[in-house]
Protein backbone atom coordinates (compact mmCIF):
# COMPACT_ATOMS: atom_id res chain seq x y z
CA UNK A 1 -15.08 19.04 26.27
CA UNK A 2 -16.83 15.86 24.34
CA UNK A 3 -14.28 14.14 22.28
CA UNK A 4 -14.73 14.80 18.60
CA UNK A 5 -16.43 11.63 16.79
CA UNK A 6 -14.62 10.28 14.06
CA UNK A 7 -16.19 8.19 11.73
CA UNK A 8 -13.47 5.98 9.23
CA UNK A 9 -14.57 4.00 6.21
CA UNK A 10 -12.40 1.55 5.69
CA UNK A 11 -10.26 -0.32 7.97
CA UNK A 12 -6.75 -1.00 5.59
CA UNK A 13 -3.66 -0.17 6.48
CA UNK A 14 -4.10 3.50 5.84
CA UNK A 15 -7.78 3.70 7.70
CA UNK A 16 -5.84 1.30 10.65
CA UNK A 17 -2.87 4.04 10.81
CA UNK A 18 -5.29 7.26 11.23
CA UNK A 19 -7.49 5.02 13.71
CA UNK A 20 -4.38 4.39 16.07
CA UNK A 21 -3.36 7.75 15.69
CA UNK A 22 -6.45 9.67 16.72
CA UNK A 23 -7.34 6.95 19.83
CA UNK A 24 -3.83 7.94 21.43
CA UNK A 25 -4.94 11.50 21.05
CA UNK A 26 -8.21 10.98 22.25
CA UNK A 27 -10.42 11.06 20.19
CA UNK A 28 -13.71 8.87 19.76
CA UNK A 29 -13.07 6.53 16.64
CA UNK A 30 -14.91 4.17 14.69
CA UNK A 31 -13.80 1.88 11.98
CA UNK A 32 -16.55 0.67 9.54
CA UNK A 33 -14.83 -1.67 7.34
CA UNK A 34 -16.41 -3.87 4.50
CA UNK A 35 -14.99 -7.18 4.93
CA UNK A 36 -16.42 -9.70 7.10
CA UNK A 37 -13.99 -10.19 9.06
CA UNK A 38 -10.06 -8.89 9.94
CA UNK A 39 -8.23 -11.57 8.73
CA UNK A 40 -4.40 -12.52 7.51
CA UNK A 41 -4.33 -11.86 3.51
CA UNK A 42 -2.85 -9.91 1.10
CA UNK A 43 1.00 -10.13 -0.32
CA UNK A 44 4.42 -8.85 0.16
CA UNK A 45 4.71 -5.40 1.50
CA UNK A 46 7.91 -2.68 1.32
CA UNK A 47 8.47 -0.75 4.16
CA UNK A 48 10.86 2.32 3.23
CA UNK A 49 12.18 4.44 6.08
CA UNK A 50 9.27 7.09 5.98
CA UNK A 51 6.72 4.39 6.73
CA UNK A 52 8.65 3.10 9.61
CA UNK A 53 9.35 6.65 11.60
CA UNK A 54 5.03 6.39 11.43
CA UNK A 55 5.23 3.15 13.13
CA UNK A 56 7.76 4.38 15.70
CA UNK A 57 5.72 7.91 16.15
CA UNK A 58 2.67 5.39 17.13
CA UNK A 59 4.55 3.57 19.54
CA UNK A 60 4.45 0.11 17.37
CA UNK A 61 7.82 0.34 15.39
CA UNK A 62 9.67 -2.82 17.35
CA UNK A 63 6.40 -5.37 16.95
CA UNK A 64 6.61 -3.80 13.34
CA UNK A 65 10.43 -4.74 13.06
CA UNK A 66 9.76 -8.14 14.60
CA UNK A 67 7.91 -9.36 12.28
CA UNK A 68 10.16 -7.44 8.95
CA UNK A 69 13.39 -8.39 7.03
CA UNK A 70 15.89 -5.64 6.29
CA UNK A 71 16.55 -5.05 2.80
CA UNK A 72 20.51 -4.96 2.86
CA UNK A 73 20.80 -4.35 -0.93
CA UNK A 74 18.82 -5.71 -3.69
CA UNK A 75 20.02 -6.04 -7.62
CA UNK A 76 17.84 -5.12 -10.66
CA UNK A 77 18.98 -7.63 -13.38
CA UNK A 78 18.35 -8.40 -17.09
CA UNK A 79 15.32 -10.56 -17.58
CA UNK A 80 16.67 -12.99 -19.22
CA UNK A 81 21.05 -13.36 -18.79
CA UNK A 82 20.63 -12.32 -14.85
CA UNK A 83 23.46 -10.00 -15.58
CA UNK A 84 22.93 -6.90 -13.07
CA UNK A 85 22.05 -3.65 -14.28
CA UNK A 86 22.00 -1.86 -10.95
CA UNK A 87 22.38 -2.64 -6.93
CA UNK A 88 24.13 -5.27 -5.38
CA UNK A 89 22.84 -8.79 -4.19
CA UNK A 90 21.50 -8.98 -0.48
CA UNK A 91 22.16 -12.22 0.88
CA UNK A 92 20.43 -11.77 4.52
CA UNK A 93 17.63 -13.52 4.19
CA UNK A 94 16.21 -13.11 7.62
CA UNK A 95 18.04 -9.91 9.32
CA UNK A 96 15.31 -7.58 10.85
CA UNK A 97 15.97 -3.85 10.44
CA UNK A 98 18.21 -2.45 13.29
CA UNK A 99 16.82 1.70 12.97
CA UNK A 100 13.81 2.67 11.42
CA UNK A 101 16.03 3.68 8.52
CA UNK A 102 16.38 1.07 7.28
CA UNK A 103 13.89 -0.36 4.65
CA UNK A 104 11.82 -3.65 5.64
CA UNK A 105 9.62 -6.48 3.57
CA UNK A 106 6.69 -8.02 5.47
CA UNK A 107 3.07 -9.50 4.80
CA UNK A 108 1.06 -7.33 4.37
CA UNK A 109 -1.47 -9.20 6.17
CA UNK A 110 0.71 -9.19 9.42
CA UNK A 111 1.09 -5.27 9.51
CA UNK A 112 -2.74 -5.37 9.13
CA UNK A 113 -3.51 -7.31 12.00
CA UNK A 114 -0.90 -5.75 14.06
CA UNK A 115 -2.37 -2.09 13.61
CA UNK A 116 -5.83 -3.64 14.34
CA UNK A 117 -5.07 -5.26 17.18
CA UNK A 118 -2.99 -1.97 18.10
CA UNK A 119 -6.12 -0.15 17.99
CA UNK A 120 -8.14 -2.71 19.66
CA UNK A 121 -6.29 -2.39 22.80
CA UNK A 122 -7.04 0.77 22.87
CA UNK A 123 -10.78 0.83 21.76
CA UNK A 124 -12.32 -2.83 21.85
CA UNK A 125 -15.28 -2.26 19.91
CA UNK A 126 -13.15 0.47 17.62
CA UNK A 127 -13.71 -1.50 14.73
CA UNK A 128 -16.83 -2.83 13.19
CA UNK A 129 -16.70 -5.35 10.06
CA UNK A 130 -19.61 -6.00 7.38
CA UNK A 131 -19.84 -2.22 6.76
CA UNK A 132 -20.11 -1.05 3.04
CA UNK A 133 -20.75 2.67 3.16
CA UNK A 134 -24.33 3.39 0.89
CA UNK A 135 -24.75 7.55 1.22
CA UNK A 136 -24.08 9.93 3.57
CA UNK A 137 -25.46 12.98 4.31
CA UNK A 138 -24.12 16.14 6.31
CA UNK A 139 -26.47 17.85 9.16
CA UNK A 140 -26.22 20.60 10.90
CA UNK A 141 -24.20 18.64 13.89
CA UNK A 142 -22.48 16.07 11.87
CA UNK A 143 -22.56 13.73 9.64
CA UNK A 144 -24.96 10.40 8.95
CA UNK A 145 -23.85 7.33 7.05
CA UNK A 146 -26.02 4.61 5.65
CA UNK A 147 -24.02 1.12 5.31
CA UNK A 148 -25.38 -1.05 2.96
CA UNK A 149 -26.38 -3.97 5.69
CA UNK A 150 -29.34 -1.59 7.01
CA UNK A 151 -27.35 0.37 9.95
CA UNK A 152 -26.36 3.75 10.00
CA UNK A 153 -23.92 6.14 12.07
CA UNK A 154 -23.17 9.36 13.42
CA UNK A 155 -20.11 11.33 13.92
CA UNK A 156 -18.84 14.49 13.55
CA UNK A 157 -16.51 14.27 10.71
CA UNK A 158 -15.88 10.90 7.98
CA UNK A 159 -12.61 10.37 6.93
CA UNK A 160 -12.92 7.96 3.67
CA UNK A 161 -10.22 5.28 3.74
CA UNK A 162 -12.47 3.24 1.31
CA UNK A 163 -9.64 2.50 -1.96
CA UNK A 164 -9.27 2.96 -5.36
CA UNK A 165 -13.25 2.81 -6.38
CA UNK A 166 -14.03 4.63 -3.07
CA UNK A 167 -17.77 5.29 -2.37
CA UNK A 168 -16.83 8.31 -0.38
CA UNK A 169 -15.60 9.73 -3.18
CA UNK A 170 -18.04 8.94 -5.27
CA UNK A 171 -20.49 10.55 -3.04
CA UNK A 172 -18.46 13.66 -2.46
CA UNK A 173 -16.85 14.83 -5.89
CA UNK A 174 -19.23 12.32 -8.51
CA UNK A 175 -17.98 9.54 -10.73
CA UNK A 176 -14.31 9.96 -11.54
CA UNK A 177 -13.62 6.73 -13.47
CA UNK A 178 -9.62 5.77 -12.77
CA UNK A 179 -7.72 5.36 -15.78
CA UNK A 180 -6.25 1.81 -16.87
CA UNK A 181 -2.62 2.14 -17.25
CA UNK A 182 -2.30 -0.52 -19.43
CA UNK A 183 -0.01 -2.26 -16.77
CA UNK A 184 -1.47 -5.56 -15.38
CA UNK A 185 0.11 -7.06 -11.64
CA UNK A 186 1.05 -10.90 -11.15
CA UNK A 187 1.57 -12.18 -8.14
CA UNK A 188 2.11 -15.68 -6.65
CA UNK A 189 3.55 -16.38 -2.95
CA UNK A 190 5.46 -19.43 -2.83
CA UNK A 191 6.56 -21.26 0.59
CA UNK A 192 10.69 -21.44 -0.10
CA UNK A 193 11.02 -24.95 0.92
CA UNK A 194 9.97 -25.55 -2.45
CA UNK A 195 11.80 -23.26 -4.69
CA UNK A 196 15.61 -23.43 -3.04
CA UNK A 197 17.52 -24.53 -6.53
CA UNK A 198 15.66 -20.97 -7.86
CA UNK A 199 17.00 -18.35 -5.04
CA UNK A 200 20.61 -17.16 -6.57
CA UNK A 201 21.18 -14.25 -6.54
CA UNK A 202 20.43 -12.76 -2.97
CA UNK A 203 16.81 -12.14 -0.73
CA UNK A 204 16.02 -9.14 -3.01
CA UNK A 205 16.40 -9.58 -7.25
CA UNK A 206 14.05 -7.51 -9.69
CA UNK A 207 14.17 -8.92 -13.30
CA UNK A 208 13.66 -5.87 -16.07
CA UNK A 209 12.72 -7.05 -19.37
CA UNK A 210 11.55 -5.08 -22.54
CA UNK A 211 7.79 -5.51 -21.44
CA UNK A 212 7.39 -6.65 -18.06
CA UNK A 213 9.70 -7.06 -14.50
CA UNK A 214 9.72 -9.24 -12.38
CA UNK A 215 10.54 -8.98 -8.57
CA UNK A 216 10.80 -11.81 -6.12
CA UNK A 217 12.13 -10.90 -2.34
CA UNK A 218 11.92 -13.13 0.81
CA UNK A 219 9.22 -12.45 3.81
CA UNK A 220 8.67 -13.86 7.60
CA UNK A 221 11.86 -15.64 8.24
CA UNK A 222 12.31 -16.68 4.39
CA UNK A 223 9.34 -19.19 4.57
CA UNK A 224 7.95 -17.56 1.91
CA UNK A 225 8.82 -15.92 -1.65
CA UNK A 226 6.89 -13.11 -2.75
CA UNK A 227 7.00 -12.76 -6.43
CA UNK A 228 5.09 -9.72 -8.27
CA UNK A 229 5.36 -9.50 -12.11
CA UNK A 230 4.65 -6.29 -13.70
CA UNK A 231 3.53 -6.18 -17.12
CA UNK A 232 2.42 -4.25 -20.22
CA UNK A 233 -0.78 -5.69 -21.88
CA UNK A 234 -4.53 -4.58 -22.70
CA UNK A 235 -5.42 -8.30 -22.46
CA UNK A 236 -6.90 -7.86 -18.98
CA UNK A 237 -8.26 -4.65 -16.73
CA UNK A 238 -10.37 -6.25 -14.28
CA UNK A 239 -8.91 -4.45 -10.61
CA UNK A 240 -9.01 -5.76 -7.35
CA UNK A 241 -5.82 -8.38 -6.20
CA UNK A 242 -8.04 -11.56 -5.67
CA UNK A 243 -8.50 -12.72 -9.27
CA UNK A 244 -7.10 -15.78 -9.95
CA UNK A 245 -4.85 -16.38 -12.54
CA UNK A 246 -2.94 -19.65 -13.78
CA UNK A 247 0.18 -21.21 -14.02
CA UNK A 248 -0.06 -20.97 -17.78
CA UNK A 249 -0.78 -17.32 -17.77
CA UNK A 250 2.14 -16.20 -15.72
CA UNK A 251 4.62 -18.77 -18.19
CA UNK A 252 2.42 -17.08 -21.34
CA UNK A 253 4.66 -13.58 -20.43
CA UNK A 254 7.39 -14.96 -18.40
CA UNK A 255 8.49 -17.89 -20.03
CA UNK A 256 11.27 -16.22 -21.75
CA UNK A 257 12.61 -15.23 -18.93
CA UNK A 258 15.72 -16.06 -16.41
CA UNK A 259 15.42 -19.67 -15.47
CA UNK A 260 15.27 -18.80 -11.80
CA UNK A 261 11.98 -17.17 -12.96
CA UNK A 262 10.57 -20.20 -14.82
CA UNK A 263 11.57 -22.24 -11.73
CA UNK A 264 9.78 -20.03 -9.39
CA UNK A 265 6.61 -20.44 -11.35
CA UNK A 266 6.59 -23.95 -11.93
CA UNK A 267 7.19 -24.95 -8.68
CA UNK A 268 4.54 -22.22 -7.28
CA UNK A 269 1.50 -23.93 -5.46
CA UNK A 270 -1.28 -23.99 -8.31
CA UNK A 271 -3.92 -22.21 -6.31
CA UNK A 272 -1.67 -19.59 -5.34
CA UNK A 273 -1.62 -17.31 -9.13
CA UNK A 274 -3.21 -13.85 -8.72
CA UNK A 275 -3.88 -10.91 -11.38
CA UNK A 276 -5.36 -7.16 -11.21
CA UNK A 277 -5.11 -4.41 -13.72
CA UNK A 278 -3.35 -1.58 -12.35
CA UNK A 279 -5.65 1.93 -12.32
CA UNK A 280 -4.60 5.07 -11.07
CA UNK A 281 -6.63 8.90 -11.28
CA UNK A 282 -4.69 12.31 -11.72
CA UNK A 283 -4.54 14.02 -8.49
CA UNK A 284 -7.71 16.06 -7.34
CA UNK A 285 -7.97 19.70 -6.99
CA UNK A 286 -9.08 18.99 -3.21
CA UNK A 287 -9.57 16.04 -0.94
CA UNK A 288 -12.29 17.36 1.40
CA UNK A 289 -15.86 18.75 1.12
CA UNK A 290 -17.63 19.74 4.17
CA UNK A 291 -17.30 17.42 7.23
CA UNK A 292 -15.59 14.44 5.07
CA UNK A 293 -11.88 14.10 3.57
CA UNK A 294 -10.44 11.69 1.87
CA UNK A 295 -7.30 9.15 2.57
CA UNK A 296 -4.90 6.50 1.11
CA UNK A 297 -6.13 5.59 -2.42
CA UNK A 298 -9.36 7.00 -1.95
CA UNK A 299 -7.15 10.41 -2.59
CA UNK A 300 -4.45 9.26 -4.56
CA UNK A 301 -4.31 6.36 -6.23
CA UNK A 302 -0.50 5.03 -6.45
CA UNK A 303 0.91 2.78 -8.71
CA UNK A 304 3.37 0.03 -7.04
CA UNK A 305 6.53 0.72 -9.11
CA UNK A 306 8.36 2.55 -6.33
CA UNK A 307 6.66 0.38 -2.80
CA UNK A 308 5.38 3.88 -1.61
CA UNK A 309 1.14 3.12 -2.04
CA UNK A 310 0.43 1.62 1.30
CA UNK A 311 3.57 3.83 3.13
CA UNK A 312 1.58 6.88 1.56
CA UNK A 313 -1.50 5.93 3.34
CA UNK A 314 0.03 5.37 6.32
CA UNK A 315 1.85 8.80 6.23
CA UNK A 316 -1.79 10.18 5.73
CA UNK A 317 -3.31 8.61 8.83
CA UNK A 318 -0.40 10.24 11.20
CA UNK A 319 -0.42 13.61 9.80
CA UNK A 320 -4.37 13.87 9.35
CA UNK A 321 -4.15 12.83 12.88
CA UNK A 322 -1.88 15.75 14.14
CA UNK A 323 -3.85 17.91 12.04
CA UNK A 324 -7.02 17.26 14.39
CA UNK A 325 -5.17 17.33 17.01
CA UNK A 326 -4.12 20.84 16.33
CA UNK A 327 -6.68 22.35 14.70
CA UNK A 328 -10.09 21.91 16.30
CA UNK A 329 -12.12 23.61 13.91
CA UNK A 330 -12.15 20.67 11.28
CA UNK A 331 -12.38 22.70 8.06
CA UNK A 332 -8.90 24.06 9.16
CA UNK A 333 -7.28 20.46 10.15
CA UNK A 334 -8.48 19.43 6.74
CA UNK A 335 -6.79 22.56 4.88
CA UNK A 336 -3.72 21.62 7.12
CA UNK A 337 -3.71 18.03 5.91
CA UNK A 338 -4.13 18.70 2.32
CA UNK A 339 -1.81 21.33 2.20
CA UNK A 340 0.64 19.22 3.87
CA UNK A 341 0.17 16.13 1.71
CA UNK A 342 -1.45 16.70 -1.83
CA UNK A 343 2.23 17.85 -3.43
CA UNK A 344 3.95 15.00 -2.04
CA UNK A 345 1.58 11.99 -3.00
CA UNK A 346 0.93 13.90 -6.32
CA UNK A 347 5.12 14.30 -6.73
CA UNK A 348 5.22 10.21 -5.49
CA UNK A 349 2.00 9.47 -8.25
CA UNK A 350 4.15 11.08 -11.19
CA UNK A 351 7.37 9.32 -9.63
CA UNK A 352 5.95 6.08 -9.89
CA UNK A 353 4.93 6.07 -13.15
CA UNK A 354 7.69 7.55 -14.18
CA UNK A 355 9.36 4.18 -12.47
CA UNK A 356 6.92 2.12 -14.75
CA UNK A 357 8.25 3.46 -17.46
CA UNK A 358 12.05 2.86 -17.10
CA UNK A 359 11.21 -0.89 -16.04
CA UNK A 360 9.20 -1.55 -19.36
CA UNK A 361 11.50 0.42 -21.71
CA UNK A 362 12.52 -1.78 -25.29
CA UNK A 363 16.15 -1.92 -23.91
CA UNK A 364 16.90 -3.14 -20.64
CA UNK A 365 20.28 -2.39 -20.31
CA UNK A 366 19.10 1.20 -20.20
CA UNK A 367 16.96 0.84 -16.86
CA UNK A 368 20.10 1.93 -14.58
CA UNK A 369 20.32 5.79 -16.74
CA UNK A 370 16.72 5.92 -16.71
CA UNK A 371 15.37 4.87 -13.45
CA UNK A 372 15.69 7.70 -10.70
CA UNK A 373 15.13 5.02 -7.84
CA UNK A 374 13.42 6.28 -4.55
CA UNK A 375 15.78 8.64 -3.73
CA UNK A 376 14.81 11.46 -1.44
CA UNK A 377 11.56 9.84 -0.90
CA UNK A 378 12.13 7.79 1.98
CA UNK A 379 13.53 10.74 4.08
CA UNK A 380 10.62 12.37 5.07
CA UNK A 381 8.84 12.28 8.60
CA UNK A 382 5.38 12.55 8.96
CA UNK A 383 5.38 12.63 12.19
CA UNK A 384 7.46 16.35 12.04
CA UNK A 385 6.34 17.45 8.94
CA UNK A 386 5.34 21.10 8.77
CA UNK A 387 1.25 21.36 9.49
């Protein structure tokens, strides 16, 4: 028989996993993806355990590991004494994870490149850059996209991997406008050489005050600090992580805080301040209509307060990819991969607010009794999850 055609929009990290996924099962993929070009960028990135038994079920867990630091421990402290309110300090700065139990930090942009170069050895042309998706339209053998550069596709099924302000969605259930959660994300990458007096307390330390956290943890050998800063404010809802920010913004909420903090953003490279304004929608009814389904954020948008948004994607790619695989009437692998997945990510969506909360609460010595952590989270397998 023909191989199915398989038409992804959007070529992150969740779009990436289902592409590998569905090329070692044989199936005829193609990635349409709207940046120019596949290149190194983006932040920090937590891998829990349940994102790396996905790596290992595609075969890519030890170039994953080679390139991730083990999180040993990790303390949550008070914003401003340092005094720890739950944890314990993790003082391996560069130990890679020995199992794929154990939790990892990496660049995101690494992981990226290394799942799209994964599925270019597989499939050459597999990916194709410049592609916004415009409309697409169902016929009676497929489906037809319209990119916004002129060119259009076929395949027999779209998967859209597109992000928060997905087009596929759009096109399939209408405008669904996400809701601003009054949270706005700071971020700032530092190379360590030039922050060593501000490191004490261990690789991993997450400072909780009243209004904001923030968490600073050590990446690619400890040659860089990632620092994210979450915080409460109506100031700002502009989304999407490349908006600059300043040096004066990030001291405007943090400048109260530890001095290790203060350090850290004084000493941070001045083009390197970021902002977005964190969004998220309540979960849908369904993911799929027709030939298409949704994946990643284009399904569930997830807050960062637990590390489980881009694991969650990747999670979706493997099972949505056994679900074809299984099922090759694709109305039934898409009833098989929503009924496998929509009560966890919506369960993970409610969990990580939840997480919000407890780091932004008026006292916080109270963060330790209120937070429930990650818990059971990180134990599931989506490569043996029921289907």
């Amino acid at each position: 028989m023909p191989k199915q055609r398989i038409m992804i929009i959007g070529g992150g990290l969740g779009g990436a996993s289902l592409a590998l996924g569905l090329l070692q099962r044989g199936f005829d993929v193609k990635v349409y993806e709207q940046a120019p070009a596949l290149v190194e960028q983006g932040a920090g990135l937590t891998l829990p355990p349940n994102a790396m038994r996905v790596f290992k079920a595609l075969g890519i867990w030890e170039r994953v590991r080679d390139i991730s630091v083990k999180q040993s421990g990790g303390a949550y402290v008070h914003y401003r004494t340092g005094e720890i309110l739950r944890g314990v300090p993790d003082g391996d700065w560069v130990g890679k994870p020995a199992t794929v139990e154990q939790l990892g930090h990496t660049h995101r942009g690494a992981i990226h490149l290394l799942l799209a170069n994964a599925v270019r050895e597989i499939a050459p042309d597999a990916f194709l850059v410049g592609h916004r998706l415009k409309s697409f339209e169902e016929t009676d053998a497929g489906v037809i996209a319209e990119f916004e550069n002129g060119e259009r596709a076929e395949a027999d099924i779209l998967i859209g991997c597109d992000g928060l302000h997905s087009v596929a969605h759009k096109i399939m259930f209408g405008e669904r406008q996400p809701r601003f959660t009054g949270v706005v994300a700071m971020r700032t990458m530092i190379p360590s050489e030039l922050v060593q007096p501000f490191l004490s307390g261990g690789r991993f330390i997450n400072y909780v005050g009243p209004t904001a956290s923030f968490l600073r943890y050590g990446i690619m050998n400890a040659t860089l600090i990632n620092c994210v800063g979450l915080a409460r404010t109506d100031k700002w809802r502009t989304e999407g992580w490349m908006n600059g920010s300043s040096r004066a913004e990030f001291l405007e909420i943090y400048g109260d805080f530890h001095p290790d903090v203060v350090g850290l953003i004084e000493n941070a490279p001045e083009n390197s301040f970021y902002k977005w304004a964190l969004y998220d929608r309540e979960p849908l009814a369904t993911w799929s209509k027709g030939r298409a389904t949704l994946l990643g954020d284009a399904a569930h948008p997830m807050l960062p307060f637990l590390g489980q948004g881009a694991t969650t994607a990747i999670e979706d790619g493997l099972v949505l990819s056994r679900c074809l695989e299984t099922y090759p009437d694709y109305s039934q692998a898409f009833a098989a991969y929503e009924t496998a997945r929509r009560e966890r990510t919506a369960m993970i969506m409610r969990a990580s607010r939840a997480e919000g909360e407890a780091l932004a609460q008026p006292d916080p010595y109270q963060y330790a009794n209120v937070s429930k952590g990650m818990g059971a989270l990180g134990q599931y397998d989506a490569a043996t999850a029921a289907i």
